[in-house]
N, C-alpha and C. Protein backbone atom coordinates (compact mmCIF):
# COMPACT_ATOMS: atom_id res chain seq x y z
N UNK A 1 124.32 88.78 102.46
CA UNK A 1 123.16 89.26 101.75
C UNK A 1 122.04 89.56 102.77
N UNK A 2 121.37 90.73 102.66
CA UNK A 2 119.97 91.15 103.36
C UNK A 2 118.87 90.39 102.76
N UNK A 3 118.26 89.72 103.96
CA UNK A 3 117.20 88.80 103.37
C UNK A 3 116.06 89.83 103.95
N UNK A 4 115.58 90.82 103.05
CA UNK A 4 114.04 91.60 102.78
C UNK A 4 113.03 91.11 102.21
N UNK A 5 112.50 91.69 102.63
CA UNK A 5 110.92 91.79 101.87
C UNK A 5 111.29 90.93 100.44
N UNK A 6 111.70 91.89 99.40
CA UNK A 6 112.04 91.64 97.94
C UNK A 6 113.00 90.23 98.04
N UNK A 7 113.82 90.46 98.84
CA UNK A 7 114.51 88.69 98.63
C UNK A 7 113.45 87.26 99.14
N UNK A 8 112.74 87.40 100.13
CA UNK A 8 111.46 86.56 99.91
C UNK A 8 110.21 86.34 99.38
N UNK A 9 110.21 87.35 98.46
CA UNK A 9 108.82 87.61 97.47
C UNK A 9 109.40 86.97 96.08
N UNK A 10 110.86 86.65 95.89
CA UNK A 10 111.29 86.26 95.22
C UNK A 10 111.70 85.26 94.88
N UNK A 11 111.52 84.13 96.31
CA UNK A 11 112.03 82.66 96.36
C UNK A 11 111.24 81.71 95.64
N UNK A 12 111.51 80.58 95.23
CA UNK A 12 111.03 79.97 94.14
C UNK A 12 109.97 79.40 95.59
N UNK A 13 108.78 79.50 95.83
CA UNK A 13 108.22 78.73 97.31
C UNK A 13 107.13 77.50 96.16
N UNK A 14 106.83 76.94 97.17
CA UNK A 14 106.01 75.92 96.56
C UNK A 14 104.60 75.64 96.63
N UNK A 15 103.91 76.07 95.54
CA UNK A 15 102.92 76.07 95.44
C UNK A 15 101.68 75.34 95.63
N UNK A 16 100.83 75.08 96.73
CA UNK A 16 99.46 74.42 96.39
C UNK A 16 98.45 74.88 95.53
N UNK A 17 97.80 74.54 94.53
CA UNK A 17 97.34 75.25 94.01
C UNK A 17 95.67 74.02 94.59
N UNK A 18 94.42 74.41 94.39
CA UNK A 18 93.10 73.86 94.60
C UNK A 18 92.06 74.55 94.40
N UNK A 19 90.64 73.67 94.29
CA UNK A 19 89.29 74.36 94.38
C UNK A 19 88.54 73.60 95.64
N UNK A 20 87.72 74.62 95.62
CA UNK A 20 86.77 73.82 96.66
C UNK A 20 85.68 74.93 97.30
N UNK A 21 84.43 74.29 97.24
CA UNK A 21 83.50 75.02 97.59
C UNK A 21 83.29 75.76 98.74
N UNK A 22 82.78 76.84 98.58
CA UNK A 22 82.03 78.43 99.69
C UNK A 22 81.15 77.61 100.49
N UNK A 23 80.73 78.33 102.03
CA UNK A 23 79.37 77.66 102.71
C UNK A 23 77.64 78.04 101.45
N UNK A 24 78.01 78.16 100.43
CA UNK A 24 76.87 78.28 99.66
C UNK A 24 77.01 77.54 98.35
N UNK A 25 78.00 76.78 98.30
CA UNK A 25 77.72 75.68 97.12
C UNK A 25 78.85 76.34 96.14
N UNK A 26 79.28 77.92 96.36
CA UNK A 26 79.90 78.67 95.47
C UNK A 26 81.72 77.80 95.03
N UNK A 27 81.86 77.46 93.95
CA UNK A 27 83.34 76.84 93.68
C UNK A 27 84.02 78.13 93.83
N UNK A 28 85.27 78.09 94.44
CA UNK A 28 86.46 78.91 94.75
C UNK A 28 87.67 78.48 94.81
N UNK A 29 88.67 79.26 94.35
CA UNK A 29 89.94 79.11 94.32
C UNK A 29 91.32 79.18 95.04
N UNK A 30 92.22 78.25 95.21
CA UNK A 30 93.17 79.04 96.46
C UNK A 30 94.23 78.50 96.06
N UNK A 31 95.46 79.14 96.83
CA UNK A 31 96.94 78.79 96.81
C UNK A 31 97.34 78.45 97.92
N UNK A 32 97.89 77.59 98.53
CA UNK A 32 98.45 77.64 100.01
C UNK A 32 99.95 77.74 99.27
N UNK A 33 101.05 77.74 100.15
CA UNK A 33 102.33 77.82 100.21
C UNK A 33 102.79 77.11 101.66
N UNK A 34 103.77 75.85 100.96
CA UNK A 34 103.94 74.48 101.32
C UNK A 34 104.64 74.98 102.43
N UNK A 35 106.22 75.86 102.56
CA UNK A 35 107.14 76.33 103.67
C UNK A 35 105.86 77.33 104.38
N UNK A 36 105.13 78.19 104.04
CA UNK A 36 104.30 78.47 105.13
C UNK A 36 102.84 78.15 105.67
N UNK A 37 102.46 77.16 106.62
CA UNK A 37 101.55 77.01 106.70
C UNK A 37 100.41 77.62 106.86
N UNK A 38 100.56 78.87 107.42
CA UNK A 38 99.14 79.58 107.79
C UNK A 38 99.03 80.51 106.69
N UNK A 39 99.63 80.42 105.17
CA UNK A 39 99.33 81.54 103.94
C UNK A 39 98.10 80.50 103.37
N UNK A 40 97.42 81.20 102.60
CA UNK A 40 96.18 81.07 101.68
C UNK A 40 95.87 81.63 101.45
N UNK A 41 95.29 81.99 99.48
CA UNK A 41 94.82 82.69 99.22
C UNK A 41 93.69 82.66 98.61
N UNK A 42 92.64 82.99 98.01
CA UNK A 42 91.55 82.51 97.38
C UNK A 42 91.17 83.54 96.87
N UNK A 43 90.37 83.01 95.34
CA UNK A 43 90.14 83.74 94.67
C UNK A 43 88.32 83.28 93.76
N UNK A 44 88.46 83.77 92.78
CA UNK A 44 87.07 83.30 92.46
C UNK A 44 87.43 82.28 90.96
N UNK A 45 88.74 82.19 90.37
CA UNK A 45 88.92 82.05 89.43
C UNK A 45 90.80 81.56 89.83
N UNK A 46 90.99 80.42 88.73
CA UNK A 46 92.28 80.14 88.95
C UNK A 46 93.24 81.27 88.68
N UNK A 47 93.01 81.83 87.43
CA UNK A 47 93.42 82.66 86.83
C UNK A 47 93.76 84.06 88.05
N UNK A 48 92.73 84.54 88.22
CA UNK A 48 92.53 85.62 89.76
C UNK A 48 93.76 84.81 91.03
N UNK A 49 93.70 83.99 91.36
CA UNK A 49 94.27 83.26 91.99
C UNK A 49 95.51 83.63 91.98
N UNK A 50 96.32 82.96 90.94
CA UNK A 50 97.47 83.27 90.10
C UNK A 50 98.20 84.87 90.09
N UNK A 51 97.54 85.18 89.80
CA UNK A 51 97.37 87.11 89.55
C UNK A 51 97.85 87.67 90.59
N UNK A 52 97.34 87.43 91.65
CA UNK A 52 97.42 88.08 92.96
C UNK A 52 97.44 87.80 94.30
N UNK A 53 98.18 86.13 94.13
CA UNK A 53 98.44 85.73 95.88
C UNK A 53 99.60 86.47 96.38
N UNK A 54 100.37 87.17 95.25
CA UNK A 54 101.83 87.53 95.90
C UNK A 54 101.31 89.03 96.89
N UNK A 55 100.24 89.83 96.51
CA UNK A 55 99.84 91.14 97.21
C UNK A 55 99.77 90.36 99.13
N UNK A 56 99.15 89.34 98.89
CA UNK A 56 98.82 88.73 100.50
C UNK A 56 100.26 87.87 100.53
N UNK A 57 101.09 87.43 100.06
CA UNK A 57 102.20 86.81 100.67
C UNK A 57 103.32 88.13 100.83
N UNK A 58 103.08 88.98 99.97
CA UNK A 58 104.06 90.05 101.03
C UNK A 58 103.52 90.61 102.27
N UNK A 59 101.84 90.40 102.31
CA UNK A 59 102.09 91.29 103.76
C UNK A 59 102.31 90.52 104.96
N UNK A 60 101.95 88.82 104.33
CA UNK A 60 102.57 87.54 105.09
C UNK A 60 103.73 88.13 105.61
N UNK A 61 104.59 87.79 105.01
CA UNK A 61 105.99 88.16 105.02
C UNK A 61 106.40 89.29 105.70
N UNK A 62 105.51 90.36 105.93
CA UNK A 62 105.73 91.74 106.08
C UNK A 62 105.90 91.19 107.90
N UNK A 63 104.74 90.97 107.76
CA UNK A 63 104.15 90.72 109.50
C UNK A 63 105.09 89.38 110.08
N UNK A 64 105.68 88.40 109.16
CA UNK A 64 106.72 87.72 110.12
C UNK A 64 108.16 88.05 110.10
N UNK A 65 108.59 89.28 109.42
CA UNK A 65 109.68 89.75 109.07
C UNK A 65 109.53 90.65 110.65
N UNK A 66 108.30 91.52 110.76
CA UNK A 66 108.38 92.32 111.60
C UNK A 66 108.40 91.96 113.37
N UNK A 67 107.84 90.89 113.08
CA UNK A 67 107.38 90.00 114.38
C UNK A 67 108.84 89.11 114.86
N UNK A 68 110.23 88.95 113.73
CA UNK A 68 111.15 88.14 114.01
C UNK A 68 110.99 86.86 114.03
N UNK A 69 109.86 86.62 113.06
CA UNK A 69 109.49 84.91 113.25
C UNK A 69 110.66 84.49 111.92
N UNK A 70 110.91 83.53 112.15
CA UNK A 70 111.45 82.39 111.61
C UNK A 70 111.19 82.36 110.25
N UNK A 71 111.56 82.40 108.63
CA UNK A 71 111.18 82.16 107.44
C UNK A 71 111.48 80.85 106.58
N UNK A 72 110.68 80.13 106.76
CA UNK A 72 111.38 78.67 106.39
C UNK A 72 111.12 78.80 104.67
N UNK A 73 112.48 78.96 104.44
CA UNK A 73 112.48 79.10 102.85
C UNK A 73 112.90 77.71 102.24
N UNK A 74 112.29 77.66 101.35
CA UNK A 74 111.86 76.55 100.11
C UNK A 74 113.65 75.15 100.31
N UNK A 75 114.25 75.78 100.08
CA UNK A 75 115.11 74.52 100.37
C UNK A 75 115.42 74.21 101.78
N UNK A 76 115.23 74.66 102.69
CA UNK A 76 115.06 74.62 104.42
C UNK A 76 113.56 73.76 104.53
N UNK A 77 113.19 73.43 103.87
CA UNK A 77 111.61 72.69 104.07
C UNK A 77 112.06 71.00 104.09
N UNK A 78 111.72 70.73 105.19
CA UNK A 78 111.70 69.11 105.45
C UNK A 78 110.75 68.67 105.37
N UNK A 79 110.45 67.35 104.47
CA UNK A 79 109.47 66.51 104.31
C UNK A 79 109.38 65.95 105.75
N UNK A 80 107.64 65.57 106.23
CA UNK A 80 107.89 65.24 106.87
C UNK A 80 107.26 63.44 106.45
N UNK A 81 107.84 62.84 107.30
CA UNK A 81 108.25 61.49 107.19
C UNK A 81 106.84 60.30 106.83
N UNK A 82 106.86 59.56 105.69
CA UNK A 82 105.83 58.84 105.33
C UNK A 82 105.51 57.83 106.56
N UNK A 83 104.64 58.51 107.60
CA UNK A 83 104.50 57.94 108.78
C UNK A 83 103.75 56.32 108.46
N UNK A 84 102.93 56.32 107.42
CA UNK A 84 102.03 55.02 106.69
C UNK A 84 103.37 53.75 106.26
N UNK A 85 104.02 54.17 105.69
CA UNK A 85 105.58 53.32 105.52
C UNK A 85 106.20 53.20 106.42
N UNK A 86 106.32 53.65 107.67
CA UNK A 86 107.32 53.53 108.48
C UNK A 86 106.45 52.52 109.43
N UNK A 87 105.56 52.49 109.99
CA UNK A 87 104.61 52.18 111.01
C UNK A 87 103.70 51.06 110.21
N UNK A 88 104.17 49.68 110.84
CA UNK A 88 103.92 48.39 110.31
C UNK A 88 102.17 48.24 110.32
């Protein structure tokens, strides 16, 4: 199978969803996506949010498809380790 554009706009990825305030007090909205760290999107409204992080995660995608980077898709994602439990 060709893993494109359309086959990673399509993976079930995992969603952060949050609010949190502008440098002016303004509440705003965002999505991160858990397998990629440097996506975020923000919006003014959850709803807006929702609507339209996928326009900025394809061109995510666009630019590490094109660049040959690495796509760590949703079941390839390793937790990483409850360092607080492990470390007495």
């Amino acid at each position: 199978m060709e893993k494109d554009i359309n086959y990673y706009l399509n993976l079930n990825w995992t969603l952060i969803e949050g609010e949190d305030l502008d440098f002016e007090g303004k509440t705003y909205y965002y999505i991160e996506i858990k397998e990629i760290p440097s996506f975020v999107f923000c919006a003014k409204t959850p709803e807006k949010a929702r609507e339209n992080y996928k326009q900025q995660l394809k061109l995510t995608l666009t630019v590490m498809l094109e660049s040959g980077e690495h796509i760590v898709e949703p079941d390839e994602f390793e937790e990483e380790p409850d360092w607080e439990s492990l470390c007495p």
